[in-house]
Each structure stands twice: as structure tokens, then as C-alpha cells.
N, C-alpha and C. Protein backbone atom coordinates (compact mmCIF):
# COMPACT_ATOMS: atom_id res chain seq x y z
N UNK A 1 0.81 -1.19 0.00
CA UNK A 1 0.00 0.00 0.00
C UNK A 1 0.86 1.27 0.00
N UNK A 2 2.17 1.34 0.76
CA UNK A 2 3.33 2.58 0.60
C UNK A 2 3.56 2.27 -0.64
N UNK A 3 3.85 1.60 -1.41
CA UNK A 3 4.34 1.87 -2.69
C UNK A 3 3.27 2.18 -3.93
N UNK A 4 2.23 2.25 -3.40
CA UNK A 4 0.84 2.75 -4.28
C UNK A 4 0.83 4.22 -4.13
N UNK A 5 0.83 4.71 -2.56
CA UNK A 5 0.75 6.08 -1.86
C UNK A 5 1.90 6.78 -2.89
N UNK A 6 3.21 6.22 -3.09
CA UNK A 6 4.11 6.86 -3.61
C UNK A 6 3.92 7.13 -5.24
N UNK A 7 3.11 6.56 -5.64
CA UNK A 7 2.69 6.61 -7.15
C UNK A 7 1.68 7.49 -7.32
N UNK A 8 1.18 8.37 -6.64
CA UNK A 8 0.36 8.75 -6.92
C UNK A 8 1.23 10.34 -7.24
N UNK A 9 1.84 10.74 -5.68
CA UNK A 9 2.76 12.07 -6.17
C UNK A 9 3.27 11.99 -6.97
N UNK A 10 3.78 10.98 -7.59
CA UNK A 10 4.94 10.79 -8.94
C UNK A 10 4.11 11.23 -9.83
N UNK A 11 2.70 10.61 -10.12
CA UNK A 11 1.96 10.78 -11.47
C UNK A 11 1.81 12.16 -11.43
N UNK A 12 1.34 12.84 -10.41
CA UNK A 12 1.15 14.40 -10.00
C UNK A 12 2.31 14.92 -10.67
N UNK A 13 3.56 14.44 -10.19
CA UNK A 13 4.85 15.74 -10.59
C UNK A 13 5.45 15.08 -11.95
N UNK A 14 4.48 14.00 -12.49
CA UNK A 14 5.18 14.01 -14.32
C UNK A 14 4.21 14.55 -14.73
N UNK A 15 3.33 14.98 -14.64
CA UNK A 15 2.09 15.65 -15.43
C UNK A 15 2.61 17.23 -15.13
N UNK A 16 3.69 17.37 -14.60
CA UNK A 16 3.92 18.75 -14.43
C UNK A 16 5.62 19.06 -15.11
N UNK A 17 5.68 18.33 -16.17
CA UNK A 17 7.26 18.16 -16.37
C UNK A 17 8.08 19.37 -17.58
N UNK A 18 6.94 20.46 -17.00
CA UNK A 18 7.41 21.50 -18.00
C UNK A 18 8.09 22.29 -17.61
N UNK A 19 9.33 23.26 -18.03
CA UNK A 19 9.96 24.23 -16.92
C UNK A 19 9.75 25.20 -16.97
N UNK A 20 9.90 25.71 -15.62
CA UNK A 20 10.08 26.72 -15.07
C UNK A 20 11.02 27.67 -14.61
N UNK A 21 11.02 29.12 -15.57
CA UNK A 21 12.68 29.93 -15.13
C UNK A 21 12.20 30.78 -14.26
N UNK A 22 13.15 31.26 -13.76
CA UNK A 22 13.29 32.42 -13.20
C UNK A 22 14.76 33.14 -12.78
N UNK A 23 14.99 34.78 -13.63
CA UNK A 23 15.81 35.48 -13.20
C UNK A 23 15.74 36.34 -12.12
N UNK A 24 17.16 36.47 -11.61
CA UNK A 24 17.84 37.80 -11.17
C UNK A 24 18.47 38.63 -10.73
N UNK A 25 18.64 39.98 -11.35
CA UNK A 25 19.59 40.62 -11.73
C UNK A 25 20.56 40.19 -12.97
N UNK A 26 19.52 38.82 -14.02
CA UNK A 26 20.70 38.20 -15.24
C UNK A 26 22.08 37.42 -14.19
N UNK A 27 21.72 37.88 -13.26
CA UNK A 27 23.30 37.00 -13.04
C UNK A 27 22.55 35.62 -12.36
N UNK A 28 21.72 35.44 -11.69
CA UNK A 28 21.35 34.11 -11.45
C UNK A 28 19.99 33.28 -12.38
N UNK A 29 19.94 31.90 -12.68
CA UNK A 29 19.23 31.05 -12.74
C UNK A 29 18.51 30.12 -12.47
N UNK A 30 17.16 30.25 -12.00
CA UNK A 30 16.64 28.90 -11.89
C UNK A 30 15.92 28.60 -12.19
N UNK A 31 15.71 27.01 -13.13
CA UNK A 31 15.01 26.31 -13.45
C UNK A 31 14.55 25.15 -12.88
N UNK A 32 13.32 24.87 -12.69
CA UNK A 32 12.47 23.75 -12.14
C UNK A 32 11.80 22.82 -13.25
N UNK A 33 12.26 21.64 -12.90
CA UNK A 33 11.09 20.49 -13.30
C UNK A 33 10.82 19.53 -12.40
N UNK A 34 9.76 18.92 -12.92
CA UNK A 34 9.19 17.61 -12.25
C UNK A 34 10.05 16.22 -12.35
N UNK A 35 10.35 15.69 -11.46
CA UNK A 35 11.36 14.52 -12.13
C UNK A 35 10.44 12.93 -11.13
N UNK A 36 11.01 12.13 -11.34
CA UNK A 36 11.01 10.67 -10.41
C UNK A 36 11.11 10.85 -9.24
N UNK A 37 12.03 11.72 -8.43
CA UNK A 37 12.09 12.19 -7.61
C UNK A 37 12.06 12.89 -6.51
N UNK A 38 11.24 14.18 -7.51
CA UNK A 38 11.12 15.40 -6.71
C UNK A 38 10.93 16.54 -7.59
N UNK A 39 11.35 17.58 -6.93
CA UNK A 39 11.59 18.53 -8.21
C UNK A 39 13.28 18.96 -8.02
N UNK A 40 13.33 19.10 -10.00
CA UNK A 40 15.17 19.15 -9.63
C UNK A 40 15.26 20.56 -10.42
N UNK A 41 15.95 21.44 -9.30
CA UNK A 41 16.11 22.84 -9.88
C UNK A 41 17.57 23.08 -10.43
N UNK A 42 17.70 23.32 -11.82
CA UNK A 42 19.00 23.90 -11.89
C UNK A 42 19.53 25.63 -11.54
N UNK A 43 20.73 25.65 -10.64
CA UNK A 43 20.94 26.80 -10.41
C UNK A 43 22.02 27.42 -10.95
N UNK A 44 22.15 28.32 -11.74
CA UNK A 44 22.97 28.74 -12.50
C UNK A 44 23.57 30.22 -12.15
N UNK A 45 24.91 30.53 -11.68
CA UNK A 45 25.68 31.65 -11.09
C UNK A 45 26.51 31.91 -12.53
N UNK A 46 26.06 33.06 -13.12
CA UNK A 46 26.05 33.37 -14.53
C UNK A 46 27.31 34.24 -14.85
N UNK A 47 27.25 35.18 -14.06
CA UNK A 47 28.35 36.47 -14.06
C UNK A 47 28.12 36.81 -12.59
N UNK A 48 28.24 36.48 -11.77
CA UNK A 48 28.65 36.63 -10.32
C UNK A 48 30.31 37.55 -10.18
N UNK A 49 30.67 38.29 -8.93
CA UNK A 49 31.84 38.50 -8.85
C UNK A 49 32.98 37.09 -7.78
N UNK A 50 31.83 36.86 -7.21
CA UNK A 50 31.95 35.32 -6.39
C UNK A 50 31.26 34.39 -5.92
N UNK A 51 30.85 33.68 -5.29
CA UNK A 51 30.06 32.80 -4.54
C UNK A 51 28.81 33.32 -4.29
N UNK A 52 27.64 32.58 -4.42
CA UNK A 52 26.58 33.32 -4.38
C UNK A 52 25.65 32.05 -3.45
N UNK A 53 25.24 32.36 -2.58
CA UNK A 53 23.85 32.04 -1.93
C UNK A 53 22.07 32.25 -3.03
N UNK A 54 21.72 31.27 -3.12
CA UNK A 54 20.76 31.17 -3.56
C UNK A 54 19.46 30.66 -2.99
N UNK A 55 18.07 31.50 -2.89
CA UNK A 55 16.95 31.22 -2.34
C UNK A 55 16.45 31.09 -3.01
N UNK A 56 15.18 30.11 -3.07
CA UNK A 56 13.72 30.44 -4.04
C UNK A 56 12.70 29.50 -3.41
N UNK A 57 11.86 30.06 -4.08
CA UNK A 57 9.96 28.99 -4.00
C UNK A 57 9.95 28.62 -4.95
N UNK A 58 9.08 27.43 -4.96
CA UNK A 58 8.80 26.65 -5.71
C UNK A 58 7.06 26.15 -5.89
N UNK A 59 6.09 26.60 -6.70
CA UNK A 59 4.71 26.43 -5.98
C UNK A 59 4.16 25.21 -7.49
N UNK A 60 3.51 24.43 -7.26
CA UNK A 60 2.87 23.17 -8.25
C UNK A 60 1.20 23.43 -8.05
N UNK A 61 0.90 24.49 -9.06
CA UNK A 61 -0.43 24.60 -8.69
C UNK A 61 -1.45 22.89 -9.19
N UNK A 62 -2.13 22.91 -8.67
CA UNK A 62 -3.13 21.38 -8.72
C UNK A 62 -4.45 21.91 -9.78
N UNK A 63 -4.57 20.40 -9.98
CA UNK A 63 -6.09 20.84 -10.77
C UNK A 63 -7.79 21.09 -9.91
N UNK A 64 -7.20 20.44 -8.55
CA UNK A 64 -8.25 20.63 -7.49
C UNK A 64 -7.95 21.73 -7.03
N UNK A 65 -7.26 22.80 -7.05
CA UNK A 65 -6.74 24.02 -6.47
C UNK A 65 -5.70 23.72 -4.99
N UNK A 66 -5.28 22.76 -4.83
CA UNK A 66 -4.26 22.39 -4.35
C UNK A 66 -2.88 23.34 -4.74
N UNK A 67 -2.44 23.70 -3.55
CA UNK A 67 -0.96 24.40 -4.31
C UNK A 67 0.26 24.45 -3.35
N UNK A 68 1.04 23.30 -3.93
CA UNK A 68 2.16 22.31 -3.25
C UNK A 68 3.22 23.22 -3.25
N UNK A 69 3.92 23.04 -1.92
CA UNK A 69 4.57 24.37 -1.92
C UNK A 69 5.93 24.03 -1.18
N UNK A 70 7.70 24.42 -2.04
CA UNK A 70 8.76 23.72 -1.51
C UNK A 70 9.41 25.33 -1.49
N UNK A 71 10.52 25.58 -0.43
CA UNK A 71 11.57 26.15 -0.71
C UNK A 71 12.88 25.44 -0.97
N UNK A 72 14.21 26.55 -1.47
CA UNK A 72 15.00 25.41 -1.13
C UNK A 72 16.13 26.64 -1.11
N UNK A 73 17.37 26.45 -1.40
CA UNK A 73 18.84 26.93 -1.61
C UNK A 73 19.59 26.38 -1.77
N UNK A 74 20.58 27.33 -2.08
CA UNK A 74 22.31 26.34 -3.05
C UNK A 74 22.83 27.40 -3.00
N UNK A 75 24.46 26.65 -2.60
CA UNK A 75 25.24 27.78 -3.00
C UNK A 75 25.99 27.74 -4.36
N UNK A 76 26.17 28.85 -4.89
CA UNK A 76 26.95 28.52 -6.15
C UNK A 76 27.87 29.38 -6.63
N UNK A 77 29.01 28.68 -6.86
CA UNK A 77 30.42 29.56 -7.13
C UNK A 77 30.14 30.40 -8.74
N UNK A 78 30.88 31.09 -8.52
CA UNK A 78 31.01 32.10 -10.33
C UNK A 78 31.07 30.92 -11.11
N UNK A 79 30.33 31.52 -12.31
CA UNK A 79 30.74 31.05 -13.49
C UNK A 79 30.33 29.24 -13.23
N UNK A 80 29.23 28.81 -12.70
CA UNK A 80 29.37 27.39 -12.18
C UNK A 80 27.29 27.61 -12.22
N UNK A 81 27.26 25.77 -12.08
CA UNK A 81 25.61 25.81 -12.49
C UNK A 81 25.42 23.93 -11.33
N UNK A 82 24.76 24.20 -10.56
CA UNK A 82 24.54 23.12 -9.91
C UNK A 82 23.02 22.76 -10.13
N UNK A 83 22.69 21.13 -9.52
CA UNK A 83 21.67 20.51 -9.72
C UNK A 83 21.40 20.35 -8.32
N UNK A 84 19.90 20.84 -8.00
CA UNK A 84 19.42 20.73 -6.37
C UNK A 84 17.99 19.93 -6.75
N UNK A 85 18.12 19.16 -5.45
CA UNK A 85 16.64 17.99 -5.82
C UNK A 85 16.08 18.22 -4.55
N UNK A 86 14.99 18.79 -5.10
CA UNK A 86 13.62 18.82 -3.62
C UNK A 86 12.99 17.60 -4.00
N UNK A 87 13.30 16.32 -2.53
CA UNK A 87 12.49 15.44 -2.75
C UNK A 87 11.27 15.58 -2.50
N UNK A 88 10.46 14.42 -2.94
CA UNK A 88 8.99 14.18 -2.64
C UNK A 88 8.68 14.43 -1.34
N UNK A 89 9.00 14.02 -0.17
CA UNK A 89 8.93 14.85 0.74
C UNK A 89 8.70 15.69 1.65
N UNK A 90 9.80 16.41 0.73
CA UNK A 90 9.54 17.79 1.04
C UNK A 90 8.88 19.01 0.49
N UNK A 91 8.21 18.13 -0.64
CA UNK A 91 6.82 18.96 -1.02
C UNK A 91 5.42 18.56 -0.45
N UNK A 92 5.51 20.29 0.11
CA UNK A 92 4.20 19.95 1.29
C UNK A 92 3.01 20.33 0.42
N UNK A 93 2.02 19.53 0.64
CA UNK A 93 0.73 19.31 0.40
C UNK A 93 0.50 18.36 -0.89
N UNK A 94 1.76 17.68 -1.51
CA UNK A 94 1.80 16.79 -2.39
C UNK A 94 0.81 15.79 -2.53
N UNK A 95 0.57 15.42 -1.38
CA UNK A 95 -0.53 14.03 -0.88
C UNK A 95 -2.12 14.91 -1.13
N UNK A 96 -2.49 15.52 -1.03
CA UNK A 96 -3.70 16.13 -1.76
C UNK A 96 -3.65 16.88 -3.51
N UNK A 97 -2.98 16.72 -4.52
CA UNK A 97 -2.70 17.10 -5.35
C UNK A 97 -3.39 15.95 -6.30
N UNK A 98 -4.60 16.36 -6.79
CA UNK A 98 -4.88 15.09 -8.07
C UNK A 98 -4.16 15.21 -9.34
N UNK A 99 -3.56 16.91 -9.91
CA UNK A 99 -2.48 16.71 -11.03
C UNK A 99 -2.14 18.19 -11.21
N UNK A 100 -0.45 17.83 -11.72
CA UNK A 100 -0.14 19.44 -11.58
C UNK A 100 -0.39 19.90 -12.76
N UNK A 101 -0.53 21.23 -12.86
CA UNK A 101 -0.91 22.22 -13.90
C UNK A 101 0.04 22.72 -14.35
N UNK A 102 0.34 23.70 -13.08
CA UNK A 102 1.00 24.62 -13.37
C UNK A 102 2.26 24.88 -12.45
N UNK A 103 3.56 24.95 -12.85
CA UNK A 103 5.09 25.07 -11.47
C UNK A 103 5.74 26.21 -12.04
N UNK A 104 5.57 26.88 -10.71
CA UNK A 104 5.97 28.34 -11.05
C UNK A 104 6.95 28.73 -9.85
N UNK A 105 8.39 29.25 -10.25
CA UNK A 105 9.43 29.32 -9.39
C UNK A 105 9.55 31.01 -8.77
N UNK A 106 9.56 31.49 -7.89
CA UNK A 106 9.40 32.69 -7.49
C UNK A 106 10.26 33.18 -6.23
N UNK A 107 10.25 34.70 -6.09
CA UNK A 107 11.11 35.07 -4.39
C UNK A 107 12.41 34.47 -4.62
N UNK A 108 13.11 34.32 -5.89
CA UNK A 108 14.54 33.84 -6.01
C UNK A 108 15.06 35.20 -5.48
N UNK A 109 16.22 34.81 -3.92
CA UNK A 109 17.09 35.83 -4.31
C UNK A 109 18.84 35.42 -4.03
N UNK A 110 19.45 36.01 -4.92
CA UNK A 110 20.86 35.69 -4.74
C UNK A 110 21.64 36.89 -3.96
N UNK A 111 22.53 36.48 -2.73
CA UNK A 111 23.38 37.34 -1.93
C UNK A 111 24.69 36.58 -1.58
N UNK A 112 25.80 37.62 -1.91
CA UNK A 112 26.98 37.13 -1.77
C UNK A 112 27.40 36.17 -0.48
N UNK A 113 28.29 35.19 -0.82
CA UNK A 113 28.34 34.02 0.24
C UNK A 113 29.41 34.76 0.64
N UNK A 114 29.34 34.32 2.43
CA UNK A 114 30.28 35.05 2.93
C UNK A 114 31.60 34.16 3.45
């Protein structure tokens, strides 16, 4: 029966496997998709002068009006692009979600790592 429960968020976050950007200031990147996993954001430190701290949201609107909701962060050196995975999880309200619509990444902000 756990391995049924777990099929159900999965079907939710491949029906949502489209991406999602978001800039700013051009010097940072992030993109979201839906994966097997979770959601995997790429973060991209574009023209930085150094190390950069990275925040963002992450929201999976539902077709029941459900709206699954992750933060996360990364740090990321100049000129460098990492892969961050919000597992299943740690997306809250996943377990009421009959299918995603719509994943929209927002409140990104990047500040120098100290």
C-alpha cells in the first residue's frame, strides 16, 4: 500500500514536467522540473563576482486548487551551475494534489556568500 501512496505524487509531478525559469539581476538562474524524484532545480551563477547564496519557491499549482509548496537553496560559485533535488517529501501538500498544472518558481534571491 506505501508503494501505491508513492505513485500517486509521482503521477502528479510528471504531469507537471514543464519548466520553469526564473531570473535575477541576469546574473542568477533557476530552473524547475518535475522529475522521479522530486523537483530538480537547476541553479545557474552566470556572471557573479563570487560565490553566491541562492533562495527560491517553488509552488505546483493542482487541478483541485491544491498548491504544493517547496523552498530550497544552493550555494553557487562564479561562473558554475549546480543541480538541487527537492524530494517528494519535502513537497508539502503533495498528498492532496490530483495533477499538476501549473510550477511556477518565485522570491529567487541571490546574496553574496560570505
Amino acid at each position: 500500500m506505501k508503494v501505491l501512496r508513492l505513485f500517486v505524487p509521482l503521477a502528479v509531478l510528471l504531469l507537471a514536467l514543464f519548466v520553469e525559469r526564473s531570473r535575477v539581476q541576469n546574473d542568477v538562474e533557476v530552473v524547475c522540473r518535475g522529475t522521479a524524484l522530486g523537483l530538480e532545480c537547476t541553479v545557474t551563477n552566470k556572471k557573479s563576482e563570487g560565490t553566491l547564496n541562492v533562495f527560491w519557491d517553488a509552488r505546483l499549482q493542482c487541478r483541485n486548487g491544491t498548491v504544493v509548496r517547496a523552498n530550497a537553496s544552493q550555494r553557487v560559485p562564479r561562473d558554475a551551475q549546480f543541480v538541487h533535488l527537492i524530494p517528494l517529501p519535502d513537497l508539502k501538500g503533495l498528498d492532496r494534489c490530483d495533477a499538476g498544472q501549473i510550477l511556477v518558481v518565485d522570491h529567487v534571491i541571490a546574496r553574496p556568500s560570505r
